[in-house]
Each structure stands twice: as C-alpha cells, then as structure tokens.
Protein backbone atom coordinates (compact mmCIF):
# COMPACT_ATOMS: atom_id res chain seq x y z
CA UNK A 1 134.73 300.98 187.07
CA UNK A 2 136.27 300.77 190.89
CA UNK A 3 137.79 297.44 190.29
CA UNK A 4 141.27 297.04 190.50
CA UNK A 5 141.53 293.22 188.82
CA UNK A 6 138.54 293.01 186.34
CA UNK A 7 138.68 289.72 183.85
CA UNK A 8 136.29 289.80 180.80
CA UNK A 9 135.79 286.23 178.84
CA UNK A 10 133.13 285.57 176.13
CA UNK A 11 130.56 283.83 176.60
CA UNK A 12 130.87 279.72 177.50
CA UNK A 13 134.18 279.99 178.45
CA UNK A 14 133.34 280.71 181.72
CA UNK A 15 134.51 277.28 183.06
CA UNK A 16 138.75 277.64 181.33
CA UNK A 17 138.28 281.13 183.16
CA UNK A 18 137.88 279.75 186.33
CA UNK A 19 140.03 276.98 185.96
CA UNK A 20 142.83 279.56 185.01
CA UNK A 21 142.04 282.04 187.89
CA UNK A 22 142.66 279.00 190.53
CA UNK A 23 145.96 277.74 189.21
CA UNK A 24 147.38 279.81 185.78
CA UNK A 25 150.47 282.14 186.40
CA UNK A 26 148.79 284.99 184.49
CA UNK A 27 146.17 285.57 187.88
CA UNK A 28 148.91 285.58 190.39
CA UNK A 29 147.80 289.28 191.38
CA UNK A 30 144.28 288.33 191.13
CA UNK A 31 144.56 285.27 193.65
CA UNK A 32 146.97 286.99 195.62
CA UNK A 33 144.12 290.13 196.63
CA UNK A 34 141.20 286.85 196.64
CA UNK A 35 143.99 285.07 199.56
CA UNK A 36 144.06 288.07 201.69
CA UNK A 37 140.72 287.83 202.56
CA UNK A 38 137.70 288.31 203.22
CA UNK A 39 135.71 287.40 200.60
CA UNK A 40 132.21 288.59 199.78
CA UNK A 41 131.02 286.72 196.14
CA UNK A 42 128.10 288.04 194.32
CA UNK A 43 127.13 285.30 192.57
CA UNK A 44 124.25 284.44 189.57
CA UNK A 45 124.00 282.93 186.53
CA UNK A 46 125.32 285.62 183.63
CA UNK A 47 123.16 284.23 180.94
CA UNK A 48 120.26 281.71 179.84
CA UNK A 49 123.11 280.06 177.33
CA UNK A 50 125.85 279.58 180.23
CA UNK A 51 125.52 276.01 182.03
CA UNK A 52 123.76 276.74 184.96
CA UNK A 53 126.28 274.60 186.73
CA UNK A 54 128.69 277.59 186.54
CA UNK A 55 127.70 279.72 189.13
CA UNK A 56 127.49 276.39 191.46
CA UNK A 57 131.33 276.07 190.66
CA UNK A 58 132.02 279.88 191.14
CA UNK A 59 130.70 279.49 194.44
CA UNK A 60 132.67 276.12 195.81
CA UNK A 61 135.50 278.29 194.50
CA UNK A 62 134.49 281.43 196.51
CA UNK A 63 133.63 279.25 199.55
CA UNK A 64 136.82 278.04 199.98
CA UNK A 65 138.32 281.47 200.18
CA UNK A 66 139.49 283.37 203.45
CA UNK A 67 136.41 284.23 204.88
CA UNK A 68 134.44 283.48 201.87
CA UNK A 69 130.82 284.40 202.31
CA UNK A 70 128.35 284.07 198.98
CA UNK A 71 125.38 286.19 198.01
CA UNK A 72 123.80 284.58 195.76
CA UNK A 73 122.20 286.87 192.28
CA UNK A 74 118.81 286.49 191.61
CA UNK A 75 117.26 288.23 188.86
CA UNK A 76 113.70 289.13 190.61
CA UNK A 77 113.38 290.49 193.77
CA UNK A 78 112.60 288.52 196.88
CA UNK A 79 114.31 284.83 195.50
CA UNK A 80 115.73 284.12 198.71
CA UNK A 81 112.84 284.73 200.70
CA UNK A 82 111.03 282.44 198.68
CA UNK A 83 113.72 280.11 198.85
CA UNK A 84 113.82 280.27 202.81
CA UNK A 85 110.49 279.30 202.58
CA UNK A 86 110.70 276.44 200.24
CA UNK A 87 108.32 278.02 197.54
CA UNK A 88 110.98 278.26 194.90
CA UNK A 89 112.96 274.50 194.66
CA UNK A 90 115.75 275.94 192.20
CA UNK A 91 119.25 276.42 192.89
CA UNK A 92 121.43 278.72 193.52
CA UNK A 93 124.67 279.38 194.38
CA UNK A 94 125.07 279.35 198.11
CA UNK A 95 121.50 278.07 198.96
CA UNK A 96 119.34 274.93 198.15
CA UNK A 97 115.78 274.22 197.54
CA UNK A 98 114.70 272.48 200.98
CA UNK A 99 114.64 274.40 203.61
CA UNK A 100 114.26 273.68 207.52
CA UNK A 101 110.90 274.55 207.51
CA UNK A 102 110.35 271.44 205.26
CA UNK A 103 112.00 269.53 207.76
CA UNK A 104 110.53 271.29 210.63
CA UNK A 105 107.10 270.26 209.16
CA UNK A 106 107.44 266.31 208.44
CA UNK A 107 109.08 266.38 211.64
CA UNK A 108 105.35 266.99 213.24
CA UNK A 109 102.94 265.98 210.86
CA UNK A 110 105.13 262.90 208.71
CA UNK A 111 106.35 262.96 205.12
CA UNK A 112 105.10 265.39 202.93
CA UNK A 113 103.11 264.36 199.93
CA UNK A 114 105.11 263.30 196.85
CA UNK A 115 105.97 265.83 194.29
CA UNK A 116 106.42 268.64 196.70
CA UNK A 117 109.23 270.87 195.71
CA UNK A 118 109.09 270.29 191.87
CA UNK A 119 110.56 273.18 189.62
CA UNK A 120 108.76 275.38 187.25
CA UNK A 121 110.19 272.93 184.35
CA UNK A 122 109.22 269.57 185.94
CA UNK A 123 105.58 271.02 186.72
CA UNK A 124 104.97 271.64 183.00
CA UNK A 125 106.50 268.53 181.80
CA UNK A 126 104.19 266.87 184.58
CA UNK A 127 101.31 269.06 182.76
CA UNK A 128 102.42 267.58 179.62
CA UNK A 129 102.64 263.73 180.29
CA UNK A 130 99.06 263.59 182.40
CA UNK A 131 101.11 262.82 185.50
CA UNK A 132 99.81 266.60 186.82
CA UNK A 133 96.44 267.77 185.76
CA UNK A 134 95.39 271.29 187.65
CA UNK A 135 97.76 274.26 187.79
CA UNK A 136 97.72 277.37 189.92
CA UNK A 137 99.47 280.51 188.66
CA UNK A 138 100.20 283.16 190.98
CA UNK A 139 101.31 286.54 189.79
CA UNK A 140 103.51 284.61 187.02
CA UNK A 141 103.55 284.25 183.11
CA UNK A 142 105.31 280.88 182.14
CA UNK A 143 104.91 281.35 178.34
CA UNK A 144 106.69 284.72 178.69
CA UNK A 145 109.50 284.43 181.30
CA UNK A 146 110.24 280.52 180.96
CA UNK A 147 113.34 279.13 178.87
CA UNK A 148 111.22 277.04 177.56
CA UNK A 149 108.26 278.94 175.97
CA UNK A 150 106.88 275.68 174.00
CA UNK A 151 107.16 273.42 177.16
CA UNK A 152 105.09 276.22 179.05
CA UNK A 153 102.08 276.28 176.73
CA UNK A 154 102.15 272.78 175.57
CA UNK A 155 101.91 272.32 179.43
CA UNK A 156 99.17 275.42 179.92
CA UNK A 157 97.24 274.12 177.42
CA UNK A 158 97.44 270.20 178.40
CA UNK A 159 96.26 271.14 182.20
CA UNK A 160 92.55 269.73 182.32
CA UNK A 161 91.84 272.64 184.59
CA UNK A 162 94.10 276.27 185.38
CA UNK A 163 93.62 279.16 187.95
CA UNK A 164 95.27 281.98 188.10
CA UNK A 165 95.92 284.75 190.65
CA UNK A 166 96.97 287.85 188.66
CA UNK A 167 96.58 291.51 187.49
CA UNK A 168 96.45 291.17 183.82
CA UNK A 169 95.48 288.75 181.25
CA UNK A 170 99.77 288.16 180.45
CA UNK A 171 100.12 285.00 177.73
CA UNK A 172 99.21 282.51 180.25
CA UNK A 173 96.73 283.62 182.07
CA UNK A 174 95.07 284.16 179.24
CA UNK A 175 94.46 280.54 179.11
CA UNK A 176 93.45 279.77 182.35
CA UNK A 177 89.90 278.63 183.37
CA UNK A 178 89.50 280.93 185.83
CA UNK A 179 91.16 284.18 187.04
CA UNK A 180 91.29 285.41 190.26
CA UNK A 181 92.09 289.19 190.41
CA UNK A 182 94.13 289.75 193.50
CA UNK A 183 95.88 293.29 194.93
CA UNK A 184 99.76 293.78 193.63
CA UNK A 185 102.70 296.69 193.87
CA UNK A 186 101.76 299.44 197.00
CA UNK A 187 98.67 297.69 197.67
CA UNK A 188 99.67 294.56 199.94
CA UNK A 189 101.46 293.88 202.91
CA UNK A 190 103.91 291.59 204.04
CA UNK A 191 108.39 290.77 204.33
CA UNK A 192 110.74 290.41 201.89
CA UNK A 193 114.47 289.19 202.38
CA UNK A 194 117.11 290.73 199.68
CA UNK A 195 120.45 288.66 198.86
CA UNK A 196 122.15 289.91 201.99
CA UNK A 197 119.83 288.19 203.71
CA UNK A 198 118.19 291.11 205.32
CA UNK A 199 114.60 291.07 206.26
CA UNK A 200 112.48 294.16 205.75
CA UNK A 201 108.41 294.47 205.84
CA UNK A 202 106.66 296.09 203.44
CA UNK A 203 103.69 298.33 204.39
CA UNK A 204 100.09 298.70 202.23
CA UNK A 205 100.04 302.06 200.76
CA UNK A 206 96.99 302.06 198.94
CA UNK A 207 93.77 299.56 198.58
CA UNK A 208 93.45 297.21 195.53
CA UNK A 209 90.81 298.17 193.07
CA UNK A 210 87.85 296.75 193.05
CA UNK A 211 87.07 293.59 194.85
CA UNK A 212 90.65 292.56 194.69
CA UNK A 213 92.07 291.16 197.68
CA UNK A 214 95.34 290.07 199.09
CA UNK A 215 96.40 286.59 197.74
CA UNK A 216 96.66 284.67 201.09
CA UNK A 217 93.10 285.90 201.90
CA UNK A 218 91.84 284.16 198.51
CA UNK A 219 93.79 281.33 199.38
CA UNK A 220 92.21 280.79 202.39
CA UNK A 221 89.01 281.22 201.65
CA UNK A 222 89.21 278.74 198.79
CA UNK A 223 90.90 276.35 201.93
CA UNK A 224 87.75 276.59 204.04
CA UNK A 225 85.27 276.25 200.64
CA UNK A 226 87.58 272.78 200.71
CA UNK A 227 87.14 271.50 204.09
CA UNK A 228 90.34 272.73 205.65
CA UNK A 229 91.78 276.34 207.61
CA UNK A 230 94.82 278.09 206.42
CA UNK A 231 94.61 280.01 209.33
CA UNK A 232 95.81 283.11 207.01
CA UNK A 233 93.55 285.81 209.07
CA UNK A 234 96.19 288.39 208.23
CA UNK A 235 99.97 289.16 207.28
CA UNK A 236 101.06 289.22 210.62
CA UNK A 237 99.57 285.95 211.77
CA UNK A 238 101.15 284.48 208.73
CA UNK A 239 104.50 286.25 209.60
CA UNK A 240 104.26 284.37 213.18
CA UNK A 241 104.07 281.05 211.87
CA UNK A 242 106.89 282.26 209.82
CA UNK A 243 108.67 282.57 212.56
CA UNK A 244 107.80 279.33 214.48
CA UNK A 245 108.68 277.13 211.24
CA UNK A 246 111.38 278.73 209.44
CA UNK A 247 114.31 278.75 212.22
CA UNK A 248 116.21 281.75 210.87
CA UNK A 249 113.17 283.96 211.42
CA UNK A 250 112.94 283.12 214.53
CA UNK A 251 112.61 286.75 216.49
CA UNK A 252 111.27 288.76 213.28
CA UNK A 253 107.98 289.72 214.11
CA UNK A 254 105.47 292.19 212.95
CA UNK A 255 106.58 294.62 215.85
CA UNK A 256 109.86 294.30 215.43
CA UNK A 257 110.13 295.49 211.73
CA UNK A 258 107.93 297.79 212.79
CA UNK A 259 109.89 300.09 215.23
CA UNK A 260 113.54 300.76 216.14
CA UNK A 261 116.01 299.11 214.16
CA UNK A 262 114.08 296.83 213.09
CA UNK A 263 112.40 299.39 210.42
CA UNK A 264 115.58 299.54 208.29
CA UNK A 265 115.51 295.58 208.62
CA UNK A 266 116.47 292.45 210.32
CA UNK A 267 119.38 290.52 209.24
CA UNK A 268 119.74 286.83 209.45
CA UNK A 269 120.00 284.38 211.01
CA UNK A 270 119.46 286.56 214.55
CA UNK A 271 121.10 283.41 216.07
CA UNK A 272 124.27 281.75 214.96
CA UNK A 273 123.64 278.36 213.05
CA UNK A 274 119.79 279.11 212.46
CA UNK A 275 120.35 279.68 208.56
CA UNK A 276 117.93 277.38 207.04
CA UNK A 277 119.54 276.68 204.21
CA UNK A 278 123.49 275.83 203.44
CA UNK A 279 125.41 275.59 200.09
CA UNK A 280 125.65 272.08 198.68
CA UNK A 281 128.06 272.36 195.56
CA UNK A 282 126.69 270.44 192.39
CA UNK A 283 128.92 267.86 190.82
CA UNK A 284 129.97 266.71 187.54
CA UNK A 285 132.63 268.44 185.25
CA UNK A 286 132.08 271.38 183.68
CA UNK A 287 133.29 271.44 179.83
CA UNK A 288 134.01 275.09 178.25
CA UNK A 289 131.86 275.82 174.67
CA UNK A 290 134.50 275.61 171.68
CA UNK A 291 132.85 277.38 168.83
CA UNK A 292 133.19 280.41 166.40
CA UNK A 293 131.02 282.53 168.45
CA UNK A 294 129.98 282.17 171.56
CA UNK A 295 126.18 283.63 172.41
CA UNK A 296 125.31 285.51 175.49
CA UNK A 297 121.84 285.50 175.72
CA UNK A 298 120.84 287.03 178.57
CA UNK A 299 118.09 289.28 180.15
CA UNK A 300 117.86 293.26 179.63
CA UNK A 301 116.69 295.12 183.19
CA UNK A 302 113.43 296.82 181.16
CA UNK A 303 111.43 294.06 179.16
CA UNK A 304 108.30 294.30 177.89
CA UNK A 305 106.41 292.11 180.22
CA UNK A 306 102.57 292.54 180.93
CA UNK A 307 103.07 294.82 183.74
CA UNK A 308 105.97 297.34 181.86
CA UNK A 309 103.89 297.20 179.39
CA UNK A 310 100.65 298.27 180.57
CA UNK A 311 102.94 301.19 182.53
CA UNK A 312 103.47 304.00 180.23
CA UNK A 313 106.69 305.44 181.65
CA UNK A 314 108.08 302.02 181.58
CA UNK A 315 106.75 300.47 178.54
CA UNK A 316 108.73 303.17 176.08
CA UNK A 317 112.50 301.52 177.78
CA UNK A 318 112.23 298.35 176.87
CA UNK A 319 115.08 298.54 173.89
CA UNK A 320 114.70 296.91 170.53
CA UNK A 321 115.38 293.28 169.99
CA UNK A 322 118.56 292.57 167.75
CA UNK A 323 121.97 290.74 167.51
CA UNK A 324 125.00 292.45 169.33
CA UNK A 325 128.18 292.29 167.70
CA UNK A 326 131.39 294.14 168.46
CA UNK A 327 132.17 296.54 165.53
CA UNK A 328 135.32 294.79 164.16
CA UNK A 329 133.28 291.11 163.61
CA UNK A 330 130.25 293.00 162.26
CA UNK A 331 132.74 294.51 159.74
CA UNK A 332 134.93 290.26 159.15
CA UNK A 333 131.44 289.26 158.44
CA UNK A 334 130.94 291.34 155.65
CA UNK A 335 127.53 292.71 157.06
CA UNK A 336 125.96 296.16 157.31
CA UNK A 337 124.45 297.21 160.96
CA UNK A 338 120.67 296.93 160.67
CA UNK A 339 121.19 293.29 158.40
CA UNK A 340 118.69 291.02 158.68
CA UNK A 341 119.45 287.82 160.89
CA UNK A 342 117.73 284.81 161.22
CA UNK A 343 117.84 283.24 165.12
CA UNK A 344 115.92 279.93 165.41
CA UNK A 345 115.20 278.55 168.55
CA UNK A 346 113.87 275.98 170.64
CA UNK A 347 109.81 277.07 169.38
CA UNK A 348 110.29 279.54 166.74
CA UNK A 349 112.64 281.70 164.87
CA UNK A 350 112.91 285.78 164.60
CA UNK A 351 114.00 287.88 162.26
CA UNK A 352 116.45 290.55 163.60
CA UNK A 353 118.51 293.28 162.94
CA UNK A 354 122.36 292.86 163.62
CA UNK A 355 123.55 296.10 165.96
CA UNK A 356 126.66 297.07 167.29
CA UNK A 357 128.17 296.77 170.62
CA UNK A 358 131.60 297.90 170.97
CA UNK A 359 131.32 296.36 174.90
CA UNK A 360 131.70 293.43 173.70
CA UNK A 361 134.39 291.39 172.91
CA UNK A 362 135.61 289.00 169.86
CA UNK A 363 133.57 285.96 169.08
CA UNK A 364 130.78 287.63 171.53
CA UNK A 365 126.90 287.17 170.12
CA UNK A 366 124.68 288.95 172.75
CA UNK A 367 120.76 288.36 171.99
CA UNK A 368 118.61 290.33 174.66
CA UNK A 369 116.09 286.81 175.72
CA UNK A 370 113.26 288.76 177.75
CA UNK A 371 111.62 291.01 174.97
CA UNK A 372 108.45 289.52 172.57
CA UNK A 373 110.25 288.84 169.78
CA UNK A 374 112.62 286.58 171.12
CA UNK A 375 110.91 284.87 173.94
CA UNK A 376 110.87 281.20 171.87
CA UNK A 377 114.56 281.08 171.81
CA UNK A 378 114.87 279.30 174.90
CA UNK A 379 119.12 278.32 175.36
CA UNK A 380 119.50 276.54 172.47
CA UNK A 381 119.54 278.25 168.76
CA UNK A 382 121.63 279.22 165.70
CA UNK A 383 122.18 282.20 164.03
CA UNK A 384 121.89 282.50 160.39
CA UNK A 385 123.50 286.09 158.51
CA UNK A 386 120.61 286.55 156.44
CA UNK A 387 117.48 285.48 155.55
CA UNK A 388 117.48 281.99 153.93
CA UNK A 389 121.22 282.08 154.70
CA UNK A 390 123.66 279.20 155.58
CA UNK A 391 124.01 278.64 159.75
C-alpha cells in the first residue's frame, strides 16, 4: 500500500514482465528509482505453477543493481539457516546448496560420501527406483507439503525401512516403521537465522511431554548404539562446532546471544567475506506461459497441516479450498459463484467450488495448493467448469 511503482502481471508471465522492466519505455520511472540505488530485493518463488527459474532471474537482475543486496523468501522459517548449514540442497535466489562447511569438512576428512546433498525430490525418486532404501523423517510430512504428493508415497511406501522423528502421526509418518517422539515449539533449544541473515537463539520454555527428548540427543544416542560419537552433549556444544565449521558463524556463541547485543541477535557474516554461501545465477532461457488463463497456485499462510490442525485456535483459519476468479471472468464464463469445478492433477482430481476474488486480475486462476483437498495437484493440472465438463 506504501509503494510508489507497484506492477501486477498474471500468473506465468512473470518472465515478459521482467524482460519489459529492464529495457521497455513504459518502466522508465520504475528503472529510473531501481538506478538510484540501493537496492534491497525480497525475493521467492510466488507460486508452485511459476518456473522456479524465475526468482533465480529476478535476482541476477537485482544483483546487478546499485548496491543490490538479495534476501532471499522462504516460505518456512529458518531456510537459510538450514541452508548455511548444508541441510537443505535447494535453491534459492541469492544462496546455493553447498556451503563452506561442506568444503571445510572434505578439506579434513576427504570427499564426502556420494549422494550427499540430494533434494527432497531426488531422495524419493531414489526411494522409488531401489537406488535408496532407508529414510529418516524429521519433523516433516512429504505426502502433505511436497509438489509431488504421488512421488512422496510411492517413495514412503517403496523404502524397505522408515523412521521418523515427529509429534504427530501427519500422512507420512503414519507409514513409517518406527516413530521416534521428540520435543517441538517452546520446548527445545537452539539458533535460528531469518532472511536478513540475522542470528538469534532460541531459549527452552517448557519440557517435552513425556519421554520426549530433543532431536540431536536421539540422534546421538542412536550414533553411539552404531559404533560412532556425535559428540551432541548439548545445544551449545553443537553451536561451537557450528562455529568452527561454518565460517560465517564464526564468533556466535552461546554467550554471546546470550547477553548484550547479542540477545536481539547477531548479524552475518561478523567478518567481511565469511558468507558461506554466494549467488550463482541459473541458466537457460526462460519462456513466458501463453494460455487463456494463467493459474496461480500458490500457498495460503493458515493450512491445515497436522500441527494447525491438532491446534484449536488455529485449525478453524485455515479457509476453504476453491477456484479464485475475478468477478468479471466468473460472470464471461457463464458460471454462478459456488459452481462446481473439476481440477485434476498430477495424483488426483478435486471437486471445487468456483469463488470470487476481485484482487485478482484477468485471465488469473488462483487455487490455494496447501489445504487437504488439493494437496495431489502438484504444478501441473487443468481445470474443467463443471463436472464431466470439457477442459
């Protein structure tokens, strides 16, 4: 609402957009307020149906800006401390998946074992093919939150043994062969590093239930049953070696996010050039969609996932799943709000109720992808008016 240039475009034509903003005549103002500098870009992926190439592009575009800096949008929290240390090998825009620490590491001990660094997709297609036969899940629900639901049970359910570290039996834990109940939310300890790349700890408020206990600890227990040591005796000997093998974390230690400044959080790197990971740009052209309608199908804030859902004062605003139309092509359609729709995706199909969205504009199909009855839509599918209808 505080903007002063604001461009709108619907969905998968995201790439024209951009092309247009960089040389077209129309977005003189707009490049004219992007020369004089500087630039912060917040910048994520808008939608499971947008290429995911997109953002990459947004981002070589925004880097080359006067004092272009990129903060890169996640949609859960804590991404980029994951990514810092190389638990989560997915892109995005202004970071990669191997971080120093990786480097750091085969530096001392040699290469580390192939397959390292695979991403949630190529894990379940290893699942799939035999090439991968045991799976850990910790604290996540593939079948639910994947873009590719099938994949992620086919893959489940093709794993000749699965453990899982969780709170409730979600979709796929609910097929694992054994289930470790661990502490969550308020009752662990530990850092975590928002998109500014600020580094804040996060205290235990109250002790798990039961014999729950804090992930690492399981971990490295199970390590010892093995034949080897984690060495995980507690969060803040895990936050030292943090800080010997990650370079930017160098200096951030348990005392120091504990008092001072330090308890409204550390920002890295402490020490110029110790960022452990840099943008690499993707490559390959990136082709605009051309079609009647284009669909944004993207994720709502409030879902119904296993722990809104088992949280009564969340559970109740998670909204209704339907098809988003503005009001002028519900009414060139020919359709009533609350008409049936047909959406078919990549494992399934649901039956949904077209709604109205005046936000949105012509040729704009927004389907919300994070609720239960469209979770098998994945970011491919086709939208029939009615039941039985013609695509």
């Amino acid at each position: 609402d505080v903007a002063t240039h604001k461009v709108r475009y619907r969905p998968g034509a995201g790439p024209d957009v951009l092309r247009e903003i960089a040389t077209d005549e129309q977005y003189d103002e707009i490049r004219t307020a992007l020369g004089e500098g500087p630039v912060v870009a917040i910048v994520g992926r808008t939608g499971i149906g947008e290429d995911p190439r997109l953002a990459e592009a947004v981002a070589a575009f925004a880097r080359e800006l006067p004092g272009g800096k990129i903060m890169p949008l996640a949609r859960r929290a804590n991404v980029i401390g994951a990514l810092d240390m190389g638990l989560a090998p997915t892109l995005l825009p202004g970071r990669v998946s191997e971080s120093s620490a990786h480097q750091e590491i085969e530096a001392a001990w040699g290469p580390l074992p192939e397959g390292l660094g695979r991403n949630a997709t190529s894990i379940l297609e290893g699942l799939s093919d035999g090439e991968l036969r045991a799976l850990v899940l910790v604290g996540v629900d593939p079948i639910r939150d994947h873009s590719e639901p099938k994949l992620a049970a086919d893959g489940i359910a093709a794993a000749e043994f699965v453990v899982a570290f969780d709170h409730f039996l979600n979709d796929s834990v609910s097929m694992a062969d054994v289930v470790l109940p661990v502490e969550g939310f308020a009752e662990v300890e530990g850092t975590v590093t928002n998109i500014e790349g600020r580094v804040q700890k996060v205290n235990r408020l109250i002790p798990g239930p039961g014999q729950t206990r804090a992930t690492w600890s399981v971990l490295d227990d199970l390590a010892r049953r093995m034949g080897g040591d984690l060495g995980a005796t507690s969060a803040a000997a895990i936050a030292k070696e943090i800080a010997t093998v990650a370079p930017a974390y160098r200096g951030v230690s348990w005392d120091a996010l504990d008092w001072g400044d330090g308890r409204e959080g550390l920002l890295l790197p402490l020490d110029e050039g110790d960022q452990p990971l840099e943008y690499i740009p993707v490559d390959g052209k990136l082709a605009a969609v051309q079609a009647r309608f284009g669909l944004h199908l993207g994720r709502v804030l409030y879902d119904d996932g296993v722990k809104a859902r088992m949280s009564p004062s969340l559970a109740a605003l998670a909204p209704d799943a339907a098809v988003y139309l503005n009001a002028a092509e519900v009414s060139a359609l020919g359709v009533e709000p609350g008409a049936p729709v047909i959406v078919e995706g990549d494992a399934g199909s649901a039956e949904l109720p077209i709604a109205i969205d005046n936000s949105l504009g012509n040729g704009a199909v927004y389907v919300p992808a994070n609720l239960a009855a469209t979770k098998a839509l994945g970011g491919s599918v086709a939208v029939a008016l009615e039941p039985g209808g013609d695509t």
